[in-house]
N, C-alpha and C. Protein backbone atom coordinates (compact mmCIF):
# COMPACT_ATOMS: atom_id res chain seq x y z
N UNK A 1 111.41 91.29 79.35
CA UNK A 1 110.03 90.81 79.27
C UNK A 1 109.38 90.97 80.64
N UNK A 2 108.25 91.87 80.56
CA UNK A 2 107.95 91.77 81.80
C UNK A 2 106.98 90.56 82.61
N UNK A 3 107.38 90.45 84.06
CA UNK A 3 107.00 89.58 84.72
C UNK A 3 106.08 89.70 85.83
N UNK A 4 105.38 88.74 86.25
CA UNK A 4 104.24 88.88 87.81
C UNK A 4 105.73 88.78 89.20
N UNK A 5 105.77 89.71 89.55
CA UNK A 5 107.06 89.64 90.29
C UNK A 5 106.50 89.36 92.11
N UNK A 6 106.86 88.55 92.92
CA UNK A 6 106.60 87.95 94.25
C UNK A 6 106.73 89.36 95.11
N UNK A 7 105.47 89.76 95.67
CA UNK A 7 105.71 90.60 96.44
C UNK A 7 106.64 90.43 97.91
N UNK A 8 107.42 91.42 98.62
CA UNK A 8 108.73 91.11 99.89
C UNK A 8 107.27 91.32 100.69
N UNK A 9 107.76 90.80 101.88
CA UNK A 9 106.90 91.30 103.05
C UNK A 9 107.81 91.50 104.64
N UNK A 10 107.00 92.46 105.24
CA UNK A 10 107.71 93.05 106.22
C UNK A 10 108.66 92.53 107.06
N UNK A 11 109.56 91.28 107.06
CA UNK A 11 110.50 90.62 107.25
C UNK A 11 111.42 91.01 106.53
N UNK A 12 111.17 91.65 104.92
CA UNK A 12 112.43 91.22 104.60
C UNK A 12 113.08 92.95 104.58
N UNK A 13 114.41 93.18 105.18
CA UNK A 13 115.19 94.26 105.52
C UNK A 13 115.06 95.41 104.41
N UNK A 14 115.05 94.78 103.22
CA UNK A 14 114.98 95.74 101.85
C UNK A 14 113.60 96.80 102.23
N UNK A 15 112.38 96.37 103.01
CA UNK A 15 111.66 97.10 103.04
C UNK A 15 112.07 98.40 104.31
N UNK A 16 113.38 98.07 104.85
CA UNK A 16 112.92 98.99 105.90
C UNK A 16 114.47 99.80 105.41
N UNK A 17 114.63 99.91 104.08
CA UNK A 17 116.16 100.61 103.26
C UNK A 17 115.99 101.35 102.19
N UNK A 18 116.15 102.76 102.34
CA UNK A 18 115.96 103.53 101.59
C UNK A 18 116.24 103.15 100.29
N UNK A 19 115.28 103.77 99.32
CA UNK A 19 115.97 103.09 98.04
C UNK A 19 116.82 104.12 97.34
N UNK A 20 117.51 103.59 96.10
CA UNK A 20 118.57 105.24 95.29
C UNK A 20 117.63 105.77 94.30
N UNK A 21 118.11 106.69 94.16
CA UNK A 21 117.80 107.78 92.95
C UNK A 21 118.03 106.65 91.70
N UNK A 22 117.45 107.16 90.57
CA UNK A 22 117.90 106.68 89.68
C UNK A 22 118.16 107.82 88.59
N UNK A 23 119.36 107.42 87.88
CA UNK A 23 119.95 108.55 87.07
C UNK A 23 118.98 108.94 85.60
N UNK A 24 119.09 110.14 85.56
CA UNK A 24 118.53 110.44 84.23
C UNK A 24 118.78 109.75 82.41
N UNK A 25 120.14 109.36 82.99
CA UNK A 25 120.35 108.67 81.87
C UNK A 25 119.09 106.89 81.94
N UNK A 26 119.16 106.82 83.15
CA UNK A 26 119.01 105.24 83.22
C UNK A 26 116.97 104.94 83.38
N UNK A 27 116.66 106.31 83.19
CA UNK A 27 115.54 106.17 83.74
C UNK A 27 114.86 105.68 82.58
N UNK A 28 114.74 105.94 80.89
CA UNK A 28 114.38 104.99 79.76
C UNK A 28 115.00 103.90 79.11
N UNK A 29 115.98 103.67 80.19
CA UNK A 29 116.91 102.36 80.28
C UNK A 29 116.19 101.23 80.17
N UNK A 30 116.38 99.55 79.82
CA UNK A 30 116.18 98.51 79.52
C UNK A 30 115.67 97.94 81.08
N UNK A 31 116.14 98.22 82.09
CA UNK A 31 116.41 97.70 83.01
C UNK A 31 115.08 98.73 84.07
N UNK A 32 115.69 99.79 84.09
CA UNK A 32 114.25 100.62 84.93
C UNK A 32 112.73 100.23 84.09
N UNK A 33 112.66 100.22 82.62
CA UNK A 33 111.63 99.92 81.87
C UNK A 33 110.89 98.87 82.21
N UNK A 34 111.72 97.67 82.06
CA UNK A 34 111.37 96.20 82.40
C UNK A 34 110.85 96.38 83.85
N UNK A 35 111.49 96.93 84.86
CA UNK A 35 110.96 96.83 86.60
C UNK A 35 109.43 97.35 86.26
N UNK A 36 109.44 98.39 85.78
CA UNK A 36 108.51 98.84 85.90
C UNK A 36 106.89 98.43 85.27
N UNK A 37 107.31 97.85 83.69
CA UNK A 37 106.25 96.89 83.20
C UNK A 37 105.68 95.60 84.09
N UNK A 38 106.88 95.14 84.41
CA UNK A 38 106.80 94.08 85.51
C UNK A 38 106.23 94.73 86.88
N UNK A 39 106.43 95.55 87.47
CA UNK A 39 105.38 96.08 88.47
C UNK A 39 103.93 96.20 88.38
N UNK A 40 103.47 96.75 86.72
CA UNK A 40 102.44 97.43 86.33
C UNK A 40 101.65 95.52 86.17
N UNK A 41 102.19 94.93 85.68
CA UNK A 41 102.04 93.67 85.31
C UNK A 41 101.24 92.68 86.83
N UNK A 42 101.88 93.23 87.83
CA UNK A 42 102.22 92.51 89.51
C UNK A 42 100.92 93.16 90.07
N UNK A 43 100.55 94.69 89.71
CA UNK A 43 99.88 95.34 90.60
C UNK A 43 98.45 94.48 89.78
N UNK A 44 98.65 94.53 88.45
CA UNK A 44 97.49 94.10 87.99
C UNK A 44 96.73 92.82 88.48
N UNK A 45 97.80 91.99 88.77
CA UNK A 45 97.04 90.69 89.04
C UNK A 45 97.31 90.78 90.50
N UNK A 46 97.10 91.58 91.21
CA UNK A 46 97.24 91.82 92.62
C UNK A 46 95.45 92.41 93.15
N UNK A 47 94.55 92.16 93.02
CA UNK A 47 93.05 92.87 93.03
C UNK A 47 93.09 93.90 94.28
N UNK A 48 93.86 93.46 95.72
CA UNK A 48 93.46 94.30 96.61
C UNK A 48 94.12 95.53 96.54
N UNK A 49 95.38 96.33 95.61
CA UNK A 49 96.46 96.06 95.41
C UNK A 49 95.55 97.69 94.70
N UNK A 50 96.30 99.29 95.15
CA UNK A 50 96.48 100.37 94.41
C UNK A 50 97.54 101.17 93.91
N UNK A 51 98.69 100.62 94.65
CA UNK A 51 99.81 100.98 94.68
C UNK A 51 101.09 100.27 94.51
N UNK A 52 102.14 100.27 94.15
CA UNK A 52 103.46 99.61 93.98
C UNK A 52 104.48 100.20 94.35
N UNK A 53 105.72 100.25 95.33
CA UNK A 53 106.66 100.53 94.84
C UNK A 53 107.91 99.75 94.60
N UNK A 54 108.86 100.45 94.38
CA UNK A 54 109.83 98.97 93.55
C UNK A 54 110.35 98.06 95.09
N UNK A 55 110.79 98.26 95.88
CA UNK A 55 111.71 97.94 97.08
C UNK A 55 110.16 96.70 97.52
N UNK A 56 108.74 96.77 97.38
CA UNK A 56 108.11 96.21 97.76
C UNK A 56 107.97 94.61 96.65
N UNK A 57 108.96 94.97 95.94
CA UNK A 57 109.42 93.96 94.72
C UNK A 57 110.89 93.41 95.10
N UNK A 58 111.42 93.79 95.82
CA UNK A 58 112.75 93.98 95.86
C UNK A 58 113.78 94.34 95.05
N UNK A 59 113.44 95.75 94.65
CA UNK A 59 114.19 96.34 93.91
C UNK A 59 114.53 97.97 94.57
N UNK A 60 115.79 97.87 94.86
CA UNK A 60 115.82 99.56 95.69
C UNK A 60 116.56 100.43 94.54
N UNK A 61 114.91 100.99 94.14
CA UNK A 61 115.35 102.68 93.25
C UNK A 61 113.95 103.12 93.40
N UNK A 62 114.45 104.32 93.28
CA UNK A 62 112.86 105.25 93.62
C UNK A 62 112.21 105.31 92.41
N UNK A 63 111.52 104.42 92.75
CA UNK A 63 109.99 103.94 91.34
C UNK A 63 108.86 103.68 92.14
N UNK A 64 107.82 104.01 91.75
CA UNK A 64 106.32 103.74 91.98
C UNK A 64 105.53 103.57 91.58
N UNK A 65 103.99 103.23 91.20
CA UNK A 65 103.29 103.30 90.48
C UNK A 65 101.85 103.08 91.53
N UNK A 66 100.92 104.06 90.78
CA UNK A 66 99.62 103.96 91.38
C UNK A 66 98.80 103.50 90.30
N UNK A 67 97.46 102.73 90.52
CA UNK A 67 96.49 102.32 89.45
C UNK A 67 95.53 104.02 89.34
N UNK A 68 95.84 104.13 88.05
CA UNK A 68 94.66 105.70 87.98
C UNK A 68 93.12 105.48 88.59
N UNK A 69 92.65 104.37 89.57
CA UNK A 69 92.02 103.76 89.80
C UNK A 69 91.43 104.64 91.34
N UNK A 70 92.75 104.54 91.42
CA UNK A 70 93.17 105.56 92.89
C UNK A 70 92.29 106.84 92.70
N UNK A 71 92.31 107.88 91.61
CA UNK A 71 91.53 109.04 92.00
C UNK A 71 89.77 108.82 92.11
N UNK A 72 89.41 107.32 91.91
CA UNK A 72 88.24 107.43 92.07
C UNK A 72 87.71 106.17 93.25
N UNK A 73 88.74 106.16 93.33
CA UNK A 73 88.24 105.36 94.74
C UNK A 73 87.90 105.85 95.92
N UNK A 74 86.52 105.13 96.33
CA UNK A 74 86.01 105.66 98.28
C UNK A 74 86.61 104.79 98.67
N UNK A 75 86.85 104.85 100.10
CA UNK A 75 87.73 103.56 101.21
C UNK A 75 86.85 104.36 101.84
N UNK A 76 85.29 104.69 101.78
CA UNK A 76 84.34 103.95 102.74
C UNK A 76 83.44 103.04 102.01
N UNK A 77 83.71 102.77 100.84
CA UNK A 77 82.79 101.76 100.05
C UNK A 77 83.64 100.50 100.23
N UNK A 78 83.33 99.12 100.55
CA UNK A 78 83.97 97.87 100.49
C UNK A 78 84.48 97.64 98.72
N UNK A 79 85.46 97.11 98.96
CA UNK A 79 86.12 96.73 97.61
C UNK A 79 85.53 95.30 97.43
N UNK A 80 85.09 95.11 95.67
CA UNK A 80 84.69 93.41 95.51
C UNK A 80 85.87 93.36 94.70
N UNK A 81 86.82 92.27 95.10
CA UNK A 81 87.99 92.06 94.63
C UNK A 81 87.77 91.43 93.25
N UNK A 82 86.90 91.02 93.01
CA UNK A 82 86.45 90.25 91.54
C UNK A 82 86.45 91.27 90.59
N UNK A 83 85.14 92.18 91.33
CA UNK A 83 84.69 93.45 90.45
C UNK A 83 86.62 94.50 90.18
N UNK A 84 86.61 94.55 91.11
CA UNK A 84 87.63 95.08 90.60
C UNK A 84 88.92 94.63 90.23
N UNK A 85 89.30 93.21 89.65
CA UNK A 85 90.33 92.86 89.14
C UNK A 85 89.61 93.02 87.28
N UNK A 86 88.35 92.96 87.12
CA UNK A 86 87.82 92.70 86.17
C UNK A 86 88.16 94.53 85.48
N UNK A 87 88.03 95.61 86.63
CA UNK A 87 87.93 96.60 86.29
C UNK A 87 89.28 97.14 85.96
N UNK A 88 90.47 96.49 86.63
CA UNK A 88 91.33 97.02 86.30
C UNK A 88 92.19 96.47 85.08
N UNK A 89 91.26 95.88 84.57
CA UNK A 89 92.02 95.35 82.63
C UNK A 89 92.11 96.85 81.88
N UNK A 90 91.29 97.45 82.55
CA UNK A 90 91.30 98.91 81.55
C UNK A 90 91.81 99.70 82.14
N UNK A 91 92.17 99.83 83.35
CA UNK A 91 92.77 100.86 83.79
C UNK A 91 94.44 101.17 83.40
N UNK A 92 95.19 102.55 83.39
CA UNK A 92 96.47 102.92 83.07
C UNK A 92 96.90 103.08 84.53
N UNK A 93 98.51 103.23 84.37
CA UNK A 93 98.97 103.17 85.85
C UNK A 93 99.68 104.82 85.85
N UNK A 94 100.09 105.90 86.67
CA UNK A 94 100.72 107.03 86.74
C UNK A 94 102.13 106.40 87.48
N UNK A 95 103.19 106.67 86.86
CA UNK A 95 104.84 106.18 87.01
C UNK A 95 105.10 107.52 87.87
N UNK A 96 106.01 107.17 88.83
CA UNK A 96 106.59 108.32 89.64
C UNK A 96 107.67 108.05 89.69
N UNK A 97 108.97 108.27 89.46
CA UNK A 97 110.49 107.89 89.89
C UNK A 97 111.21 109.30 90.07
N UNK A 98 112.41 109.14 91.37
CA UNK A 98 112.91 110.05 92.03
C UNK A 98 111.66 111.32 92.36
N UNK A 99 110.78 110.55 93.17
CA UNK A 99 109.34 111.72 93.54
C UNK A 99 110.12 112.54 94.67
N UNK A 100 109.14 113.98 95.10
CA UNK A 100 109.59 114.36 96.14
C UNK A 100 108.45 115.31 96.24
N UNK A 101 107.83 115.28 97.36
CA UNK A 101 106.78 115.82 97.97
C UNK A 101 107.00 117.16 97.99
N UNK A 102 106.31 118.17 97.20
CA UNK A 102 106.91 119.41 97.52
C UNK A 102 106.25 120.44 98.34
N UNK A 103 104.78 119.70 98.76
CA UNK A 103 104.19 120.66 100.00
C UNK A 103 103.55 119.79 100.17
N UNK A 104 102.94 120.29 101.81
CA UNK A 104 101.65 119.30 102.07
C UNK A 104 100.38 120.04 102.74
N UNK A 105 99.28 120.19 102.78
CA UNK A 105 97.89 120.94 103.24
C UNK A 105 98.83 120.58 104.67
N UNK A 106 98.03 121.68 105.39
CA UNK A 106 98.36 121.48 106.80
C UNK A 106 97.12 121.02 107.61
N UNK A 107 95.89 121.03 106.90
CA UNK A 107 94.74 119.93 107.36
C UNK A 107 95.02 118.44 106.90
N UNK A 108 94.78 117.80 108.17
CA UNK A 108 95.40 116.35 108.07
C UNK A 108 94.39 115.58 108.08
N UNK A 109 94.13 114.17 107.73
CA UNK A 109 92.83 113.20 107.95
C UNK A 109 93.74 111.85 108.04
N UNK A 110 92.52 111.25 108.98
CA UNK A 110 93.04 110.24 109.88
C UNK A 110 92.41 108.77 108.85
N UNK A 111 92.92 107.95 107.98
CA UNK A 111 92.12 107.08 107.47
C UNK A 111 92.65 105.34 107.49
N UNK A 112 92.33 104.68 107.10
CA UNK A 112 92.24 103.15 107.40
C UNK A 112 93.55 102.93 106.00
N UNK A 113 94.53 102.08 106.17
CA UNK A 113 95.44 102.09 105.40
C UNK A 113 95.99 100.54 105.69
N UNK A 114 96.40 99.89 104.37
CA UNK A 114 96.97 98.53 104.54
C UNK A 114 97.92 98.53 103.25
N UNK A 115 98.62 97.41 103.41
CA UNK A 115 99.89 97.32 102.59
C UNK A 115 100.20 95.80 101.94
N UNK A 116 100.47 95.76 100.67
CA UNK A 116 100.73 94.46 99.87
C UNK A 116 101.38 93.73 100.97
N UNK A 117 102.73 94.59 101.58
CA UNK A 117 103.92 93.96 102.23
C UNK A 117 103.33 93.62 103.86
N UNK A 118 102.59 93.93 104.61
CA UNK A 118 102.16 93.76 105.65
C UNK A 118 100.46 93.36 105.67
N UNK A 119 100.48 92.22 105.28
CA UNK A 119 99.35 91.23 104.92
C UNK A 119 98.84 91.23 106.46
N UNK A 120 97.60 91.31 106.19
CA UNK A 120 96.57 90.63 107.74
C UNK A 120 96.11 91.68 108.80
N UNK A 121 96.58 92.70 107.87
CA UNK A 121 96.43 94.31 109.26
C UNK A 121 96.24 95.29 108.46
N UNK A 122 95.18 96.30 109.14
CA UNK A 122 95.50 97.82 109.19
C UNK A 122 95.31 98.96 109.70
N UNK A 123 95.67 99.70 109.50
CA UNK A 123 95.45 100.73 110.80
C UNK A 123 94.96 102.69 110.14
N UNK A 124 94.84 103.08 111.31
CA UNK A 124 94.83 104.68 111.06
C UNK A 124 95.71 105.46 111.23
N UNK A 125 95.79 105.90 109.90
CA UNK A 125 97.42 106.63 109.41
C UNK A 125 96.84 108.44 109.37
N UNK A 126 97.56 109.04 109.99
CA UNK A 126 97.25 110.46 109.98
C UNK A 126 98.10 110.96 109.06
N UNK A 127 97.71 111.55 107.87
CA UNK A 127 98.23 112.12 106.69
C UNK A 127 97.56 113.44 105.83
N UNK A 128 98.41 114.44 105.52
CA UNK A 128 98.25 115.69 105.25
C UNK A 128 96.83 114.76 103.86
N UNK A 129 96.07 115.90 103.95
CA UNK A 129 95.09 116.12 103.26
C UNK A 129 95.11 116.29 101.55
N UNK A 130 96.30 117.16 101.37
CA UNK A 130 96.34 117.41 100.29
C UNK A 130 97.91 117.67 99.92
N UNK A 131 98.56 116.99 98.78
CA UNK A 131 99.98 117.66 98.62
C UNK A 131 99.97 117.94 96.89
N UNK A 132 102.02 118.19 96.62
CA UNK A 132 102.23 118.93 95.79
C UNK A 132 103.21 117.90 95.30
N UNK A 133 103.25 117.14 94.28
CA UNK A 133 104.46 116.12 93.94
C UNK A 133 105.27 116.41 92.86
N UNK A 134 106.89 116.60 93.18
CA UNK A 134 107.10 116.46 92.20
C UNK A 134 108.28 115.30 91.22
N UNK A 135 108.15 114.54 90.37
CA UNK A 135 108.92 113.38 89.56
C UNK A 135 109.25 113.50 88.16
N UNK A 136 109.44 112.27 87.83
CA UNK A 136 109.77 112.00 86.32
C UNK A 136 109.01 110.81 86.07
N UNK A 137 108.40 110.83 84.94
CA UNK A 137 107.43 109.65 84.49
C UNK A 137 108.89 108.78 83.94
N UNK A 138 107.86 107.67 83.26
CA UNK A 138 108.66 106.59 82.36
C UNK A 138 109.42 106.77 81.22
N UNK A 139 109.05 108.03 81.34
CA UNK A 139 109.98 108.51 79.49
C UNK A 139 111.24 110.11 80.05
N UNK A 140 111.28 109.89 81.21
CA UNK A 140 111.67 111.37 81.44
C UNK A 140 111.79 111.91 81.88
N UNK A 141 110.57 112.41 81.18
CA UNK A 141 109.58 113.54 82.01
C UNK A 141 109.32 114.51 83.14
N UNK A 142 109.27 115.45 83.17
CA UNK A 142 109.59 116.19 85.01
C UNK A 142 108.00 116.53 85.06
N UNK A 143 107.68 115.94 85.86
CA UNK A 143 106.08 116.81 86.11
C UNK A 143 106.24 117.26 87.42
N UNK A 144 104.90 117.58 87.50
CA UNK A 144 104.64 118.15 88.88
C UNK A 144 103.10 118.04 88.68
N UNK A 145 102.19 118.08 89.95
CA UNK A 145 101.42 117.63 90.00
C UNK A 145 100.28 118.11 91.41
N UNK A 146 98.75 118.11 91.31
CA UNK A 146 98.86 117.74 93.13
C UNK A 146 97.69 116.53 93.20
N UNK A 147 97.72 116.52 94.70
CA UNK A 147 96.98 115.32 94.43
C UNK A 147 96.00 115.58 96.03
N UNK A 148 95.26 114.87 96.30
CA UNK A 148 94.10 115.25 97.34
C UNK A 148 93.20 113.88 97.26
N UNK A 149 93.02 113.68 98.49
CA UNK A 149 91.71 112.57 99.04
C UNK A 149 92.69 111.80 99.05
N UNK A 150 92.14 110.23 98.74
CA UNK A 150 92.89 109.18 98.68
C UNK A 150 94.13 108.70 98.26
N UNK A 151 94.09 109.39 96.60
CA UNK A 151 95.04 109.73 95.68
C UNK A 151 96.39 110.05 96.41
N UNK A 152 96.18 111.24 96.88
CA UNK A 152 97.29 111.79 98.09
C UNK A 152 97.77 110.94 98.67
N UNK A 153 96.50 110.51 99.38
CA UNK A 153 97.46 108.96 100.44
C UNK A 153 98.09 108.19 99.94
N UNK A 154 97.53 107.56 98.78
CA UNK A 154 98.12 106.65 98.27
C UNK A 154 99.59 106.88 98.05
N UNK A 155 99.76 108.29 96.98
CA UNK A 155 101.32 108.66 96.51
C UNK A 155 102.28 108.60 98.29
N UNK A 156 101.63 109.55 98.91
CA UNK A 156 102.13 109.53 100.44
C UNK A 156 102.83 108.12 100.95
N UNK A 157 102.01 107.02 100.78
CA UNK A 157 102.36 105.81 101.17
C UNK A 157 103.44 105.01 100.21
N UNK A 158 102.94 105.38 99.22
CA UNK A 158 104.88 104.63 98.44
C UNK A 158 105.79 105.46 98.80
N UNK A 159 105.65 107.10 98.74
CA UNK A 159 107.20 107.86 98.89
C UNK A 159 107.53 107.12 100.14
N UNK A 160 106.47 106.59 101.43
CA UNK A 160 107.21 106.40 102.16
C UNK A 160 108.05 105.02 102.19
N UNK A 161 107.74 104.17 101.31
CA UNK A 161 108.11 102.74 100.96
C UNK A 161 109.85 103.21 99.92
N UNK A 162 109.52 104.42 99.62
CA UNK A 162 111.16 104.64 98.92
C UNK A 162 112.34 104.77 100.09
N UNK A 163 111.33 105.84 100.96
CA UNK A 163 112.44 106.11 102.45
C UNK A 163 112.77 104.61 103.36
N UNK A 164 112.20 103.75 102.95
CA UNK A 164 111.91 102.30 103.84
C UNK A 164 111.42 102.45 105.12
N UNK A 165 109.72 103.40 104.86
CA UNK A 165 109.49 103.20 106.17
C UNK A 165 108.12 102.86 105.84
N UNK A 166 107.10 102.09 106.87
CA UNK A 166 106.12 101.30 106.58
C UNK A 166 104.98 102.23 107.03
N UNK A 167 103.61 101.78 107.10
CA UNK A 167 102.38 102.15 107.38
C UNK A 167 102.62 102.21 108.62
N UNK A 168 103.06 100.66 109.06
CA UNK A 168 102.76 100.49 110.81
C UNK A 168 103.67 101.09 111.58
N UNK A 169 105.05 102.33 110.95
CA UNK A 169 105.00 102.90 111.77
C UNK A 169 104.82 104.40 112.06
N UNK A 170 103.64 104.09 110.82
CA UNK A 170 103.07 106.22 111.09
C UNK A 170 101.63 105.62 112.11
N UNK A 171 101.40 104.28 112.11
CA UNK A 171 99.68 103.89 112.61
C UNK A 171 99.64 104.21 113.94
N UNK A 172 98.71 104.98 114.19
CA UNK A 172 98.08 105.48 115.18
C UNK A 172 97.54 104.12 116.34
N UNK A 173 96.87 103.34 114.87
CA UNK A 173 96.24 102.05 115.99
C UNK A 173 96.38 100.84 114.74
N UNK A 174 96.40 99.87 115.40
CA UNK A 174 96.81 98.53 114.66
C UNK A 174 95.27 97.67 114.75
N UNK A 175 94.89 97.11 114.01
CA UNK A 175 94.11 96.35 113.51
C UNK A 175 93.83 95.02 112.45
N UNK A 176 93.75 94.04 113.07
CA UNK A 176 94.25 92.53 112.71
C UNK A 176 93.23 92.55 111.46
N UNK A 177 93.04 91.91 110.34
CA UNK A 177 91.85 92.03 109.49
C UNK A 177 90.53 90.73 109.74
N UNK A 178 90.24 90.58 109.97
CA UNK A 178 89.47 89.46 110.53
C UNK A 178 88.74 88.42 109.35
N UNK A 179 89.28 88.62 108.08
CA UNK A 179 88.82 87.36 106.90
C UNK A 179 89.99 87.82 105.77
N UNK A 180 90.95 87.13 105.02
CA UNK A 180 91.34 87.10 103.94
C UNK A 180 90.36 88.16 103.00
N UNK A 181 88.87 87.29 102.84
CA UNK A 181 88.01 88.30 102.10
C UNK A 181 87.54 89.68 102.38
N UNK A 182 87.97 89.80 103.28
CA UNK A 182 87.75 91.39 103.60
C UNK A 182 87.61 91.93 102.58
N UNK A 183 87.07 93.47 102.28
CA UNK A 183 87.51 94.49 101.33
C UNK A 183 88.47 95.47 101.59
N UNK A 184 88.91 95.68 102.03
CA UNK A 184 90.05 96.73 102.60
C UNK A 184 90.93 96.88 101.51
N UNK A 185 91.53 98.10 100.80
CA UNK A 185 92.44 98.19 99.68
C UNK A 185 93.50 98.11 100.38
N UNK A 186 94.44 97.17 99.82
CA UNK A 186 95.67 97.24 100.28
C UNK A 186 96.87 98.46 99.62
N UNK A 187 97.50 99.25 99.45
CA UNK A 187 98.74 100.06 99.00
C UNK A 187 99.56 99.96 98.56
């Protein structure tokens, strides 16, 4: 049954530990299924919140999930966390497990980035422009994919939450958030 699961935050070691593969047999398993409803479940009632991955739950296997919310989002428009918890009753989530980046643009952009797990900050993360992903959805599935603008970043920023490595330490510059209410999307 899935659950609103307590997000870890940058204290706790699981975030800075690679997570495993998960096997093909196990990936429409009872157990990867449930993490993952229960993520989709977590991100939902999470408003600042575009991204998931499992280890940021404390669960180490390479799972992710973005809100399809992501390809139409500006991060130069302020987020209204109301407006958009309201918006994301309708939104679907895109499942990524055992992802692996299979190219990246070699034009890079420098943008403002924050994280469920590192509450109160964020910074400018220099990240390829455009890449090439490739995974298995929730049923399977082998896709491949690409992705560009934000979207990109976003996927960019969980693969790196599978490797256990954080925002703050690709950030260029650190930045305290100066109100809870801010708009800033968190990852």
């Amino acid at each position: 049954m899935p659950k609103i699961l307590p997000i870890i935050t940058k204290e706790n070691k699981i975030l800075i530990t690679p997570a495993k593969l998960v096997a093909e047999r196990d990936i429409t398993g009872k157990k990867i299924s449930d993490l993952i409803q229960s993520m989709q479940l977590t991100l939902k009632n999470t408003p600042e919140g575009i991204g998931l991955a499992a280890p940021q739950v404390g669960s180490l296997w390479q799972v992710f999930i973005v809100d399809q919310e992501a390809l139409k989002f500006d991060p130069e428009k302020p987020l209204d966390p109301e407006a958009h918890q309201k918006k994301k009753r309708d939104y679907k989530y895109f499942v990524f497990i055992n992802p692996q980046i299979t190219k990246m643009s070699k034009k890079k952009t420098s943008q403002i980035e924050g994280c469920l797990s590192v509450p109160g900050v964020v910074g400018m993360v220099l990240r390829p422009e455009k890449i090439t992903i490739m995974a298995r959805d929730e049923t399977g599935r082998k896709f491949s994919r690409g992705a560009a603008g934000f979207f990109a970043r976003v996927i960019q920023h969980e693969c790196d939450h599978l490797e256990g490595i954080l925002f703050i330490q690709r950030a260029q510059k650190l930045l305290p958030l100066p109100d809870k209410r801010d708009s800033e999307s968190r990852l």
